[in-house]
N, C-alpha and C. Protein backbone atom coordinates (compact mmCIF):
# COMPACT_ATOMS: atom_id res chain seq x y z
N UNK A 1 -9.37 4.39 16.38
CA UNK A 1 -9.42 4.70 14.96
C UNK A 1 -10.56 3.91 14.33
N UNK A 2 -11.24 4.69 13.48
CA UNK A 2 -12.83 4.09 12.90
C UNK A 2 -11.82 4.02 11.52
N UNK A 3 -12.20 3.21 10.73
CA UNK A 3 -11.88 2.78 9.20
C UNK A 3 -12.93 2.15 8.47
N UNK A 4 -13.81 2.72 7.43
CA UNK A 4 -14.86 2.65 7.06
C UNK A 4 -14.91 1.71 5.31
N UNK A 5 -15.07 0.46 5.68
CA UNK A 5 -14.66 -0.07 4.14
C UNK A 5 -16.44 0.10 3.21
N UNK A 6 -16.51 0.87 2.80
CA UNK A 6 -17.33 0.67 2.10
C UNK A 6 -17.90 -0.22 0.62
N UNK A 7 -18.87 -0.52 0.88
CA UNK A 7 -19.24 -1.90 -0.05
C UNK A 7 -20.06 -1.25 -1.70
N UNK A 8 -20.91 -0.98 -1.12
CA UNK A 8 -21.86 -0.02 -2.30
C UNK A 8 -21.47 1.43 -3.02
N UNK A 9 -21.50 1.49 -4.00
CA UNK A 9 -20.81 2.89 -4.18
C UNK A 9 -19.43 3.27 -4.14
N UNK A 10 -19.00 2.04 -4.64
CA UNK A 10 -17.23 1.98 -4.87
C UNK A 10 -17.45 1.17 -6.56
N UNK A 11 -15.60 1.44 -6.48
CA UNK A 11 -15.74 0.56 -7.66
C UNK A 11 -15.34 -1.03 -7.38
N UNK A 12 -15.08 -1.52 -8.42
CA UNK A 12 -15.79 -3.06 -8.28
C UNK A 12 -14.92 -3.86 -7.86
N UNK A 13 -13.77 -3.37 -7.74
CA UNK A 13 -12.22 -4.31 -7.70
C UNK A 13 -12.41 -4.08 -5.68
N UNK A 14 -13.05 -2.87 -5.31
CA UNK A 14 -12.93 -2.21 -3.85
C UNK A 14 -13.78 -3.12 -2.82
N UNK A 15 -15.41 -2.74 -4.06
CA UNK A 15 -16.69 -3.43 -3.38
C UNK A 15 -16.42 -4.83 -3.48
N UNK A 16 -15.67 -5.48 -3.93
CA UNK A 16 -15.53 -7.26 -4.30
C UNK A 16 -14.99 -7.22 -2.58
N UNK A 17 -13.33 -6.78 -2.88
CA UNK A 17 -12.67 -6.97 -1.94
C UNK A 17 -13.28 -6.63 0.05
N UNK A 18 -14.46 -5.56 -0.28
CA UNK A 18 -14.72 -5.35 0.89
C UNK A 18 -15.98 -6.19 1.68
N UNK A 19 -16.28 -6.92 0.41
CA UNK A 19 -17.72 -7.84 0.29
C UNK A 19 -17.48 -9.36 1.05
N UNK A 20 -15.89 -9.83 0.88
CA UNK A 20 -15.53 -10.46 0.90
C UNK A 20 -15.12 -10.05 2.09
N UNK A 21 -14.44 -9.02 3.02
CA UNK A 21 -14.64 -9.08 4.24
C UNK A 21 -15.80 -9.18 5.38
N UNK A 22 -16.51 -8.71 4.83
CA UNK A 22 -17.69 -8.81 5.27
C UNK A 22 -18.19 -10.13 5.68
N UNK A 23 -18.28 -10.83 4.43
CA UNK A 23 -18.86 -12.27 4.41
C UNK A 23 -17.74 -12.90 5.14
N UNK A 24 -16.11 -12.82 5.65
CA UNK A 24 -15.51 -13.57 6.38
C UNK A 24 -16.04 -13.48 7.42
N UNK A 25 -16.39 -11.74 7.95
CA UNK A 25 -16.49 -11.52 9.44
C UNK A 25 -17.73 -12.16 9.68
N UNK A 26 -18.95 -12.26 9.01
CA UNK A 26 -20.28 -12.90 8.92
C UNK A 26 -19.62 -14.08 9.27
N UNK A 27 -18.66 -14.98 8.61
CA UNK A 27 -18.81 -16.12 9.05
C UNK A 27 -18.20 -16.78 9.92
N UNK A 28 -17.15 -16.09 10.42
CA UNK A 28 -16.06 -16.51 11.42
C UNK A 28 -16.04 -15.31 12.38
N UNK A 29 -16.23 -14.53 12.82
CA UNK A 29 -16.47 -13.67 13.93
C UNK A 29 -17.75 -13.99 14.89
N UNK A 30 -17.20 -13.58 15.99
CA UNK A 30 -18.39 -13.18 17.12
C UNK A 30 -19.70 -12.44 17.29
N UNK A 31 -20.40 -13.36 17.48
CA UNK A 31 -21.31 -12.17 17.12
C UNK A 31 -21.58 -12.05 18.27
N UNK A 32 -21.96 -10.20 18.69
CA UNK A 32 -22.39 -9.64 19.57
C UNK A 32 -23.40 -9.13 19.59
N UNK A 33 -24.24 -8.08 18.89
CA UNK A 33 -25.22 -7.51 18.95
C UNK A 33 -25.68 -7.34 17.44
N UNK A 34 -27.34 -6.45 17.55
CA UNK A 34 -27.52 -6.29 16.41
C UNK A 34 -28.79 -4.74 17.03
N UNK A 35 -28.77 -3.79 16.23
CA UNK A 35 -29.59 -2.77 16.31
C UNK A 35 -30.04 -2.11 15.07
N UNK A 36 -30.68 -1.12 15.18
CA UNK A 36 -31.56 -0.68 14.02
C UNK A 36 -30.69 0.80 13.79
N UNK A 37 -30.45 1.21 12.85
CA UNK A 37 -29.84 2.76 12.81
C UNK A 37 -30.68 3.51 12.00
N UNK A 38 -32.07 3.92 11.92
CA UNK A 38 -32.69 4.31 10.94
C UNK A 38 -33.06 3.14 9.52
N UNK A 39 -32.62 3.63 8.40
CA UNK A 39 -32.47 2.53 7.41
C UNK A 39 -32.18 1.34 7.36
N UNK A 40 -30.89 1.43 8.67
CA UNK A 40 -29.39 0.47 8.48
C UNK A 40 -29.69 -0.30 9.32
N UNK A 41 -29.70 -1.64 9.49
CA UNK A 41 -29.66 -2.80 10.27
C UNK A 41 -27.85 -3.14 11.01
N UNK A 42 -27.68 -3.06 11.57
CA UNK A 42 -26.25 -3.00 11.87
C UNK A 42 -25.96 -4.36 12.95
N UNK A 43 -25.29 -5.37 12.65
CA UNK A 43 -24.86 -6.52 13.19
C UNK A 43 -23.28 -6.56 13.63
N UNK A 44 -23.17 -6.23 15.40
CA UNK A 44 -21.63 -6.47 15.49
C UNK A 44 -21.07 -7.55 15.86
N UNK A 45 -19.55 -7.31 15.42
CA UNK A 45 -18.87 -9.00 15.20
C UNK A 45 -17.62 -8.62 16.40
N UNK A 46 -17.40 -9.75 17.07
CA UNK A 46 -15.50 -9.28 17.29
C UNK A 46 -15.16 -10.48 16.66
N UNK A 47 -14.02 -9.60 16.37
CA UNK A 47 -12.93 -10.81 15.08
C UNK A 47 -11.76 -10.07 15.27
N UNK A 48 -10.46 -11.71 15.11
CA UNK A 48 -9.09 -10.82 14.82
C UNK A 48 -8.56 -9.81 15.88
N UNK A 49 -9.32 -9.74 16.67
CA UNK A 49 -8.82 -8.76 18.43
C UNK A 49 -9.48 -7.52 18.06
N UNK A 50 -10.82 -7.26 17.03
CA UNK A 50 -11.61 -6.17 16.45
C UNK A 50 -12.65 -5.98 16.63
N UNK A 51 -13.47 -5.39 16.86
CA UNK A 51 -14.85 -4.97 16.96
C UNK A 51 -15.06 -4.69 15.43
N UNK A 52 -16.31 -4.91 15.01
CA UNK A 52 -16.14 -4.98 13.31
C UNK A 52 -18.48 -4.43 13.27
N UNK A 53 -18.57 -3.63 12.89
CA UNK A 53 -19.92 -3.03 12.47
C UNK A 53 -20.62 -3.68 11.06
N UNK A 54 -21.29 -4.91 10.54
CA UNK A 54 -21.42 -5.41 8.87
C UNK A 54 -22.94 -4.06 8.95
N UNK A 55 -23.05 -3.41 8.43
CA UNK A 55 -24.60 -2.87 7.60
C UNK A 55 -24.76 -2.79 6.85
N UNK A 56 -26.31 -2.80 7.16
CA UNK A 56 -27.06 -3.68 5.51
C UNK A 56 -28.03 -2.15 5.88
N UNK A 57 -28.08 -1.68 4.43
CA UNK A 57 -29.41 -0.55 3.77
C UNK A 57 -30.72 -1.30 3.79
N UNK A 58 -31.61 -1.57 4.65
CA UNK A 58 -32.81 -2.34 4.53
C UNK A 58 -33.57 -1.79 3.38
N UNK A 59 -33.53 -0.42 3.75
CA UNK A 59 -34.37 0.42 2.53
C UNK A 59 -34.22 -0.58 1.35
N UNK A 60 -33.10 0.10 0.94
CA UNK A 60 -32.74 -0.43 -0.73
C UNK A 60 -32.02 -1.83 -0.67
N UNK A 61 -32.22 -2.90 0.17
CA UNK A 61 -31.73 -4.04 0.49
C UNK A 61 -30.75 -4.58 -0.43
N UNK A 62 -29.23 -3.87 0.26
CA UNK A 62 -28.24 -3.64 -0.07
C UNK A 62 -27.26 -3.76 0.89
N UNK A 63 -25.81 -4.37 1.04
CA UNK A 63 -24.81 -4.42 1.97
C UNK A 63 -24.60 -3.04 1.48
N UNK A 64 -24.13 -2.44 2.69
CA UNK A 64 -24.01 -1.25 2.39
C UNK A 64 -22.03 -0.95 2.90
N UNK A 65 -21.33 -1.70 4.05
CA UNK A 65 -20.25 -1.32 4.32
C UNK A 65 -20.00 -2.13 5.74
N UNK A 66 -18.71 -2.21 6.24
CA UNK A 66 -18.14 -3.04 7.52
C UNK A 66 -17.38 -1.64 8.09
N UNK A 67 -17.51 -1.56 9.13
CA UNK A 67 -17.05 -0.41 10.02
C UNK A 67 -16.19 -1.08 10.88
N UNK A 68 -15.09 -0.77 11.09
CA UNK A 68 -13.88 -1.44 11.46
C UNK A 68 -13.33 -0.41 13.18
N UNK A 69 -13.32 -0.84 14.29
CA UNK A 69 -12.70 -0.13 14.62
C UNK A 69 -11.42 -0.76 15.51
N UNK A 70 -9.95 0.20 15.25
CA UNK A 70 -9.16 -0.68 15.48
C UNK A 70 -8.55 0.19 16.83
């Protein structure tokens, strides 16, 4: 199961809360890899027994969302 928390383009109570996952998994997860997806810079974490996706919109240098898969 993919679960897609999106950061940008939510409202603000959503993007806080999902910003804030992000920045946990940034700081306490594993880091594993990092690749280019077009625009998207994509850095993976394992955390919590999870594989966890943080991307960032380089374009418009912007967190863009944490891709969760459980």
């Amino acid at each position: 199961m993919i679960i897609h928390h999106h950061i940008s383009h939510m409202d603000n109570q959503t993007s806080q809360m999902n910003y804030e996952l992000y920045c946990e998994i940034q700081e306490r997860g594993k880091y594993i890899k990092n690749e280019w997806n077009g625009d998207y810079f994509i850095r993976t974490y394992y955390y919590n027994n999870k594989i966890y996706e943080l991307c960032d919109n380089m374009e418009l240098g912007i967190v863009s969302e944490v891709v969760e898969y459980a």
